[in-house]
Protein backbone atom coordinates (compact mmCIF):
# COMPACT_ATOMS: atom_id res chain seq x y z
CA UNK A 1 111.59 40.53 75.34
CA UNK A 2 112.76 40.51 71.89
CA UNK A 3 113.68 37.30 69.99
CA UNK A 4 115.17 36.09 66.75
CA UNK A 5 114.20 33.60 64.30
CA UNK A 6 116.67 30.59 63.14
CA UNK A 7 116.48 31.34 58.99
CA UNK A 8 116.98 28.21 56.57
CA UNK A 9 119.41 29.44 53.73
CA UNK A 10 116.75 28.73 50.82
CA UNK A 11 114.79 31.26 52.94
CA UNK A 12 117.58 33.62 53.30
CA UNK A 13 118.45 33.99 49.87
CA UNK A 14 114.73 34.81 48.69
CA UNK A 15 114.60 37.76 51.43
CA UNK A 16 117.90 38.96 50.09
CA UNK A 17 116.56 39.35 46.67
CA UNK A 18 113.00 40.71 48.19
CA UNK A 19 114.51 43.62 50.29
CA UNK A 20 117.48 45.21 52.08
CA UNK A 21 119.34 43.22 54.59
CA UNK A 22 121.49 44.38 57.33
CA UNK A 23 124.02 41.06 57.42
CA UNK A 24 126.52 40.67 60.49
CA UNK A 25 129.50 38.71 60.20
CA UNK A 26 130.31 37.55 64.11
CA UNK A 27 133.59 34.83 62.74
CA UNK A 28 136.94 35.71 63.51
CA UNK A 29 139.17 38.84 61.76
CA UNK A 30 141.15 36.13 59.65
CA UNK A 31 138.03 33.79 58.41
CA UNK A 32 135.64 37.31 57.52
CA UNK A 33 139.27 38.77 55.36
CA UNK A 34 139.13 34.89 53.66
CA UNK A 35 135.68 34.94 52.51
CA UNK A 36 132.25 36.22 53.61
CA UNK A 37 128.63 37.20 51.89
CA UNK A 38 128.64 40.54 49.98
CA UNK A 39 127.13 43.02 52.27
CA UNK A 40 127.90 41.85 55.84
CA UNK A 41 129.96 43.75 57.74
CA UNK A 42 132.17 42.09 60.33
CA UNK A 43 130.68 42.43 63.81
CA UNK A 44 132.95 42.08 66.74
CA UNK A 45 133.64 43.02 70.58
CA UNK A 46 135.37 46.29 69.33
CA UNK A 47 132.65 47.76 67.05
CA UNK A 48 129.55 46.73 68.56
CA UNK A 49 128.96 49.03 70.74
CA UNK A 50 129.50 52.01 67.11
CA UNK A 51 126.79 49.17 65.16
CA UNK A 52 124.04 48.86 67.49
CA UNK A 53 124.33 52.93 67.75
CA UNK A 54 124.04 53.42 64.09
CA UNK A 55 121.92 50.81 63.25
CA UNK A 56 118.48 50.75 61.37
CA UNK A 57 116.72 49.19 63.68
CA UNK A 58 113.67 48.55 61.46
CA UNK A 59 115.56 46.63 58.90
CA UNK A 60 115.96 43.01 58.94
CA UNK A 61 119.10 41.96 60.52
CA UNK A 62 120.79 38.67 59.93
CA UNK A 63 123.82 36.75 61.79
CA UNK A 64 126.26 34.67 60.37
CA UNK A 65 128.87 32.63 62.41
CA UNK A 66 130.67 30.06 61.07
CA UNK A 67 128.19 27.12 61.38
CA UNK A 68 124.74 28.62 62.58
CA UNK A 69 125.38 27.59 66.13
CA UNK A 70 127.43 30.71 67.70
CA UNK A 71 125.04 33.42 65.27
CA UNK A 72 121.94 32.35 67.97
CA UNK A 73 123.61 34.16 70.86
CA UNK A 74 124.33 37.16 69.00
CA UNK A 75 120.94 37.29 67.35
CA UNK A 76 119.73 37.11 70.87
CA UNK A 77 121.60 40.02 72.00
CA UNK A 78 120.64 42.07 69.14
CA UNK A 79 116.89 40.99 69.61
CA UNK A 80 117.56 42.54 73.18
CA UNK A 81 119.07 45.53 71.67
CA UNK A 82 115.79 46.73 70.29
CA UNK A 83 116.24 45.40 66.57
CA UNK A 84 112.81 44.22 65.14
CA UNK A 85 113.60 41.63 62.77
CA UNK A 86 116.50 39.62 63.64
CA UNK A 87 117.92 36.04 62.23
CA UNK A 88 119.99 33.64 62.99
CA UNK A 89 121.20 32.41 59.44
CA UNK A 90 121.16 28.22 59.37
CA UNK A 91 123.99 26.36 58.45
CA UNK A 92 126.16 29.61 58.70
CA UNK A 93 128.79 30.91 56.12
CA UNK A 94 130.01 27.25 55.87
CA UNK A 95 126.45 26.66 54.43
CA UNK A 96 125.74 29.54 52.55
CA UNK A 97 129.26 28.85 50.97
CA UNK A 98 128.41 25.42 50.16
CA UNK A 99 125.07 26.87 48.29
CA UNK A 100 127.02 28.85 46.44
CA UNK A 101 129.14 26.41 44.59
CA UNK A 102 126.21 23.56 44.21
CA UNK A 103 124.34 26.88 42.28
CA UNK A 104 127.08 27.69 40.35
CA UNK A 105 128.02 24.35 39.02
C-alpha cells in the first residue's frame, strides 16, 4: 500500500522552487475563492473522481486543508489511488499563509 509523507512548509517551499508540483486544495468552495497557493486547484467530492483520471501520477502531489490535519486523509486516499509521491503539507494554508507575510515583511 501506498503512503504519503507529512511535509514541513520550509520543506515545501524548496521543492516548489526545485520542480513541478501538482497542489490540491481539499478546504471548502468559499475559503479556496478567499485565498489559496498559486497553482492548487480546488479538490472536492464533485471533481475527484475527473482529477485522479487526469492526473500525472508521477509528479509530486501535495494536500492542503486548512490546518494540516484534514490534508492526511486525503493524501492517504490519493497514496491509494496509485500517485507516487504524495504530501500532506504541515501547518496547512493557515501556515503557509502565515509564511508568507513573516517573508514579506
Amino acid at each position: 500500500m501506498s503512503q504519503y509523507q507529512c511535509l514541513p512548509l520550509a520543506d515545501f517551499e524548496a521543492l516548489r522552487q526545485r520542480r513541478e508540483l501538482q497542489i490540491v486544495d481539499i478546504r471548502d468552495a468559499s475559503a479556496f475563492a478567499a485565498g489559496h497557493i498559486p497553482g492548487a486547484v480546488h479538490l472536492h467530492n464533485g471533481n475527484l473522481a475527473e482529477f485522479v483520471l487526469n492526473a500525472e501520477f508521477e509528479e509530486p502531489l501535495v494536500v492542503v486543508c486548512y490546518h494540516g490535519i484534514s490534508s492526511q486523509g486525503a493524501a492517504g486516499y490519493l497514496a491509494e489511488q496509485g500517485f507516487e509521491q504524495v504530501y500532506s503539507l504541515d501547518g496547512g494554508f493557515e501556515g503557509w499563509q502565515k509564511c508568507q507575510v513573516v517573508s514579506n515583511s
